[in-house]
Protein backbone atom coordinates (compact mmCIF):
# COMPACT_ATOMS: atom_id res chain seq x y z
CA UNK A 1 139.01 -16.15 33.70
CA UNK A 2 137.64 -12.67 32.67
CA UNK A 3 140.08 -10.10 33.30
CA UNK A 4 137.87 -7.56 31.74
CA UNK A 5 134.58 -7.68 33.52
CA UNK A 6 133.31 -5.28 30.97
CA UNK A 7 133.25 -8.46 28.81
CA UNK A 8 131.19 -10.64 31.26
CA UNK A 9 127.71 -11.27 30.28
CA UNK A 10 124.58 -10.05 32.19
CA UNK A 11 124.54 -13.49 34.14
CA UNK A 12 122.14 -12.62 36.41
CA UNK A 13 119.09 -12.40 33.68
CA UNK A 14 120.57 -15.12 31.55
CA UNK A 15 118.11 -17.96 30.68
CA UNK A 16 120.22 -21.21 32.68
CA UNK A 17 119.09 -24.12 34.04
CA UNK A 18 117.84 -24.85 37.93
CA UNK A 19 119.95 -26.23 40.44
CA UNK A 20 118.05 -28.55 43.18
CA UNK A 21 119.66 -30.08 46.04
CA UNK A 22 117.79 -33.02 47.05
CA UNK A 23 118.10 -33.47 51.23
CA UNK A 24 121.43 -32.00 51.45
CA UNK A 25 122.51 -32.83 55.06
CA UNK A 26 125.07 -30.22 55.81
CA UNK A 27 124.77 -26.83 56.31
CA UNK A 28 128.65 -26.24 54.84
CA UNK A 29 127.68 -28.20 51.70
CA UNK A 30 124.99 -26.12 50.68
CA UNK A 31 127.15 -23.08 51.42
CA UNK A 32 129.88 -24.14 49.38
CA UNK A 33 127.61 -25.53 46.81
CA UNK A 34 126.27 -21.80 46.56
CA UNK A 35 129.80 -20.47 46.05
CA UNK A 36 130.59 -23.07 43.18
CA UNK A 37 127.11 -21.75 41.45
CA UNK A 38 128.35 -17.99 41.56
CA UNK A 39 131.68 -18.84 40.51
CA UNK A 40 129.41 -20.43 37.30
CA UNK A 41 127.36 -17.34 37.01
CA UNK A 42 124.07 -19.97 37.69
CA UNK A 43 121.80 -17.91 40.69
CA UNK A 44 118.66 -20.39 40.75
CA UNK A 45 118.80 -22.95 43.17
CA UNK A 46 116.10 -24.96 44.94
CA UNK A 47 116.44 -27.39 47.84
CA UNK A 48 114.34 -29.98 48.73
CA UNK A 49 113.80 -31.09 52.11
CA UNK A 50 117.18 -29.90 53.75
CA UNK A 51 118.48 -31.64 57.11
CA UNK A 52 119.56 -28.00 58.36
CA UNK A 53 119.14 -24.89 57.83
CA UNK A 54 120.49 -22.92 54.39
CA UNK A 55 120.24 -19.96 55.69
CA UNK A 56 122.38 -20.64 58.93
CA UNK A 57 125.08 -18.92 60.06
CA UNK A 58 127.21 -22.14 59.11
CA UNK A 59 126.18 -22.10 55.23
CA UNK A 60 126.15 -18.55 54.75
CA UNK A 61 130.19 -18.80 55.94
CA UNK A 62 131.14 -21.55 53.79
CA UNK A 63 129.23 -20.00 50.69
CA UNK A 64 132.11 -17.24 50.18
CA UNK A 65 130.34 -13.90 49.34
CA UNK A 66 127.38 -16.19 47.50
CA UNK A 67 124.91 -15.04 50.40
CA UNK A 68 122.41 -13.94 48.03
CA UNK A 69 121.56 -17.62 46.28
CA UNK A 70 121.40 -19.27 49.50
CA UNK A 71 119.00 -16.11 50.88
CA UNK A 72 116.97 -16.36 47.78
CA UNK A 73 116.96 -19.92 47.20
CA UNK A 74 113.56 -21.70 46.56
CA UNK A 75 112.41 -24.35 49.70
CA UNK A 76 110.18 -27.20 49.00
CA UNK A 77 108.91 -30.45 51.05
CA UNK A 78 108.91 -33.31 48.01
CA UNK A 79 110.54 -33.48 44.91
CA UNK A 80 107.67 -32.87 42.92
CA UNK A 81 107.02 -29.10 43.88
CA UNK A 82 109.96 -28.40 43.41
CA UNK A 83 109.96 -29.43 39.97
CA UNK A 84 106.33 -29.06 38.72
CA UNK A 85 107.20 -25.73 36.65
CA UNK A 86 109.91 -27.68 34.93
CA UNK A 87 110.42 -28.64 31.38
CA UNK A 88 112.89 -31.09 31.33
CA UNK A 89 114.99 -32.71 34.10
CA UNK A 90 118.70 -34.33 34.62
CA UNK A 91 119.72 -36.83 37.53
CA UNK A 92 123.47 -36.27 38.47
CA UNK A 93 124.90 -39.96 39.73
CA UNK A 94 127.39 -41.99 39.58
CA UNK A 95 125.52 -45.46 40.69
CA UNK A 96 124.35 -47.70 37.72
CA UNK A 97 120.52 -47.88 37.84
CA UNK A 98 118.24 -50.50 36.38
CA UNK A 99 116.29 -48.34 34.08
CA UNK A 100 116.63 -47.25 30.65
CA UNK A 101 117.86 -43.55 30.49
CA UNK A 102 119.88 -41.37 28.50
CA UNK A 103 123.37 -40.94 29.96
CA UNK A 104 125.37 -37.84 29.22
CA UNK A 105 128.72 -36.06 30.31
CA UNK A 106 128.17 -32.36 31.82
CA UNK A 107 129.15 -31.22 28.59
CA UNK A 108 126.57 -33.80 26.18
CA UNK A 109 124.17 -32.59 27.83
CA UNK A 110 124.15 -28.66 26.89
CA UNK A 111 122.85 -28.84 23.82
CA UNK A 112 119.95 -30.38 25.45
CA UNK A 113 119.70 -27.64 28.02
CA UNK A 114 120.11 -25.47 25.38
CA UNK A 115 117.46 -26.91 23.30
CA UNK A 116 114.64 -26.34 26.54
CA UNK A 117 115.76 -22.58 27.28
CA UNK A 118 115.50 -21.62 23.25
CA UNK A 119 112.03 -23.29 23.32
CA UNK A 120 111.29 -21.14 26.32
CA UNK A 121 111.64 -24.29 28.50
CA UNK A 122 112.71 -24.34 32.05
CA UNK A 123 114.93 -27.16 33.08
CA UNK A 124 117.03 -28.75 36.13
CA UNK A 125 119.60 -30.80 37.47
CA UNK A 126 119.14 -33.08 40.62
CA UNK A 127 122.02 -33.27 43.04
CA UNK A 128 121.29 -35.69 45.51
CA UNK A 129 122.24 -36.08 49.21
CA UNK A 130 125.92 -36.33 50.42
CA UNK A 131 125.56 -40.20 51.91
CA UNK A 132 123.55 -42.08 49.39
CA UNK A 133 122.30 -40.18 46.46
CA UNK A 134 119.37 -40.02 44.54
CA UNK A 135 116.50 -42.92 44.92
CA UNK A 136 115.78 -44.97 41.92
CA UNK A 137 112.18 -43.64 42.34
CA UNK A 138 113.69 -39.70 41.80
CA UNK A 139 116.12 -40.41 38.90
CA UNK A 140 113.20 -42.49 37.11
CA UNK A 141 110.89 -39.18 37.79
CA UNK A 142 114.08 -37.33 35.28
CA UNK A 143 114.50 -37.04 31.39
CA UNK A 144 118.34 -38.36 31.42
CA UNK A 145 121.51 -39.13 33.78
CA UNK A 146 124.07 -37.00 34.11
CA UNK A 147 127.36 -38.68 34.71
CA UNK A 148 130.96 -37.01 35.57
CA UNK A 149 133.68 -39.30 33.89
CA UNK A 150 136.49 -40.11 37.28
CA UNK A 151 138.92 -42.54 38.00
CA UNK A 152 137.32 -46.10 38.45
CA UNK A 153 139.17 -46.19 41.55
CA UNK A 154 137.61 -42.89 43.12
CA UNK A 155 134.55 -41.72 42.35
CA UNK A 156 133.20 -39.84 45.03
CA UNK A 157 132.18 -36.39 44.93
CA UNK A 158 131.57 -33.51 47.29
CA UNK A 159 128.33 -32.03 46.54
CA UNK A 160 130.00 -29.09 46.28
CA UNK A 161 132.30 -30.56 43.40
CA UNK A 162 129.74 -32.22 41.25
CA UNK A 163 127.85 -28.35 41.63
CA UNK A 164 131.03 -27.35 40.37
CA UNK A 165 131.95 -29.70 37.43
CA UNK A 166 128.52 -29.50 36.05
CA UNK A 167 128.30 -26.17 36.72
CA UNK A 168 131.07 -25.16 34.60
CA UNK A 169 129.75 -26.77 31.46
CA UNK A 170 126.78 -25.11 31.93
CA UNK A 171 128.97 -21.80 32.20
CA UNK A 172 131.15 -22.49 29.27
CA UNK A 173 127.88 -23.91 26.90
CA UNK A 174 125.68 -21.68 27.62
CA UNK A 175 125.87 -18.52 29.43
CA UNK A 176 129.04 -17.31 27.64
CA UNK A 177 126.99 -18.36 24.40
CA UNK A 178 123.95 -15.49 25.30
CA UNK A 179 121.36 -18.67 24.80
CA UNK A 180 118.62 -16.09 23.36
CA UNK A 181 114.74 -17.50 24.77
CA UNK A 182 112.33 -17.73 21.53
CA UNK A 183 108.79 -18.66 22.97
CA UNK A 184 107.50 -20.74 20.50
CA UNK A 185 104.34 -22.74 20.19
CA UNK A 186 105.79 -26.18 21.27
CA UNK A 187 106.73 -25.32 25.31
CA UNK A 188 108.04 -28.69 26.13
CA UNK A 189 105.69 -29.82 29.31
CA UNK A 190 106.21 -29.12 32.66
CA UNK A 191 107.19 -31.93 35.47
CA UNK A 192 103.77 -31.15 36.98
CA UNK A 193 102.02 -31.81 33.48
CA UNK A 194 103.89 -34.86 33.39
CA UNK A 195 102.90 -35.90 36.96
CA UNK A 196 99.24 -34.82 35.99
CA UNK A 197 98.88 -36.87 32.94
CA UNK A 198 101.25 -40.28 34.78
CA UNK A 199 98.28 -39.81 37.63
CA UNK A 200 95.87 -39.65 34.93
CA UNK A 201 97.38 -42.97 33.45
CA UNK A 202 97.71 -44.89 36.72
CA UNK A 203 94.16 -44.46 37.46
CA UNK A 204 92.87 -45.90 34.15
CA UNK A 205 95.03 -48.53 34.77
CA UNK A 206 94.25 -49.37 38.00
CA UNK A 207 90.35 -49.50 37.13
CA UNK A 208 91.37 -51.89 34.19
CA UNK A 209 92.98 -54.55 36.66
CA UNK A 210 96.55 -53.49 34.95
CA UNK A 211 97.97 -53.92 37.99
CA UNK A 212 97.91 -57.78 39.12
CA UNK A 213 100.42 -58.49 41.49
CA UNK A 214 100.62 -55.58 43.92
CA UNK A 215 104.01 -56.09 44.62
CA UNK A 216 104.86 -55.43 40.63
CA UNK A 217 103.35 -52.14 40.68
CA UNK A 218 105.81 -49.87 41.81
CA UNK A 219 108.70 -51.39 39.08
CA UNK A 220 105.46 -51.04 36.47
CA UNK A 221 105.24 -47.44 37.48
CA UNK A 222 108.74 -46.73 37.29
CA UNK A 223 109.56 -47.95 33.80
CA UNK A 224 106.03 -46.22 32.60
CA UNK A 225 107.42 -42.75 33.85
CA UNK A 226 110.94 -43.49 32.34
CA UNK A 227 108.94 -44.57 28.87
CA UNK A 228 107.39 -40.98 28.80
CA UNK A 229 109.76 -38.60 30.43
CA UNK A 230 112.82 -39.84 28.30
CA UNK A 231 110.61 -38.41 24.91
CA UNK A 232 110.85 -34.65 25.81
CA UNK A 233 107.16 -33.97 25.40
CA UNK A 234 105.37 -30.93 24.81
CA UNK A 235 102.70 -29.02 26.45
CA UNK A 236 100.43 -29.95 23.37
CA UNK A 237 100.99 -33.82 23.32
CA UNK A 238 100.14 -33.98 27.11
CA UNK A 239 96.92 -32.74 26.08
CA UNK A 240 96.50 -34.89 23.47
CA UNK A 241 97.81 -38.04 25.69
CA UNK A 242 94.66 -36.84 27.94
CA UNK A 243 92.63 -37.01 24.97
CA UNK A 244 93.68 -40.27 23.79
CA UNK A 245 93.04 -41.40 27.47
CA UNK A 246 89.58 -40.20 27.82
CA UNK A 247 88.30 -41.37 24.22
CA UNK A 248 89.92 -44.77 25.43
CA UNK A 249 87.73 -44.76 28.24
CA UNK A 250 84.55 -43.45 26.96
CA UNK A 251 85.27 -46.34 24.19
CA UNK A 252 85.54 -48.61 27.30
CA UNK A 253 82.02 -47.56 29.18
CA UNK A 254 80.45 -48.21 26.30
């Protein structure tokens, strides 16, 4: 704890990661899920498709004096808006998946945030809903797992708590660092880049019979998105993906 504030950081215009609630369902949890961000100095957070209202009497309460992140939080229908300025992208859950990800604590995975915001990269963490947590198909959409290390026996989480725990790494690894933004030429690519080119790749395959069995396609789809969103790829080599895509094709017509 500070006891100087003079010694605090500017927090408010430090480069940090996103924070995006996916369909939080109660109105308390995203208050106190605000308050755990503020205690953490981290003021961007997104929600996606909440069951009530954020900005309800109810959250406001529970968030503590952290009105001003739920006020001036970010609102989006799908997933995918909310992330399509983003560089890079960590799924927070505790439920072993059937895909091949990286898996880091809270704290492994700083140097990677801190690797994005140098770069002049923009990234976020996914913090599913309180019941059932992030789909396979939403983690697979993600660069890496985040994982919080518990007893076997008891693993469950508040939302609030995991906004906390990772929240504090964040705080410790970054902020109180003064993670300096270089814009350099290789801006790792944004989620919507990454949807563009995926899209881009679906369609060639589909028009090449790829796709056989119909019923495959989704689980074909899933590990092609985790084979290109675990390699952290620029803005450049999505372009030159597209590239390779379309002289593939004109090869093809030919």
């Amino acid at each position: 704890m500070f006891q100087n504030k003079d010694l605090m950081p500017d927090l408010k215009g430090a480069a940090a990661p996103v924070f995006i609630l996916v369909r939080p369902q109660m109105a308390e949890n995203m208050g106190m899920a605000a308050r755990a961000m503020m205690n953490c100095g981290l003021y961007q957070m997104r929600i996606v498709a909440p069951r009530d209202n954020p900005k309800c009497e109810k959250a406001l309460r529970a968030s503590s004096g952290a009105d001003e992140i739920l006020l001036n939080a970010r609102g989006f229908d799908s997933l995918e808006e909310a992330c399509s300025d983003l560089t890079c992208l960590f799924a927070t859950t505790a439920r072993i998946r059937d895909m091949v990800k990286p898996v880091y604590t809270a704290e492994s995975a700083v140097p990677r945030l801190a690797e994005q915001l140098e770069k002049g990269g923009r990234p976020g963490i996914l913090f599913g809903p309180e019941r059932t947590g992030l789909e396979n198909d939403e983690v697979a959409f993600t660069d890496g797992i985040i994982e919080i290390p518990l007893n076997p026996e008891h693993t469950s989480l508040n939302l609030s708590q995991a906004v906390l725990l990772v929240g504090y790494e964040c705080f410790k690894g970054l902020l109180l660092k003064r993670i300096s933004v270089a814009h350099e030429t290789d801006v790792p690519a944004t989620k919507s880049e990454m949807d563009m080119f995926l899209t881009h790749l679906e369609t060639l395959l589909q028009e090449r019979d790829y796709f056989k069995i119909a019923d495959k396609k989704p689980r074909m789809l899933r590990n092609l998105t985790n084979i290109f969103t675990r390699n952290a790829l620029t803005a450049q080599e999505i372009r030159t993906l597209h590239g390779v895509l379309n002289a593939l094709t004109r090869s093809i017509k030919k």
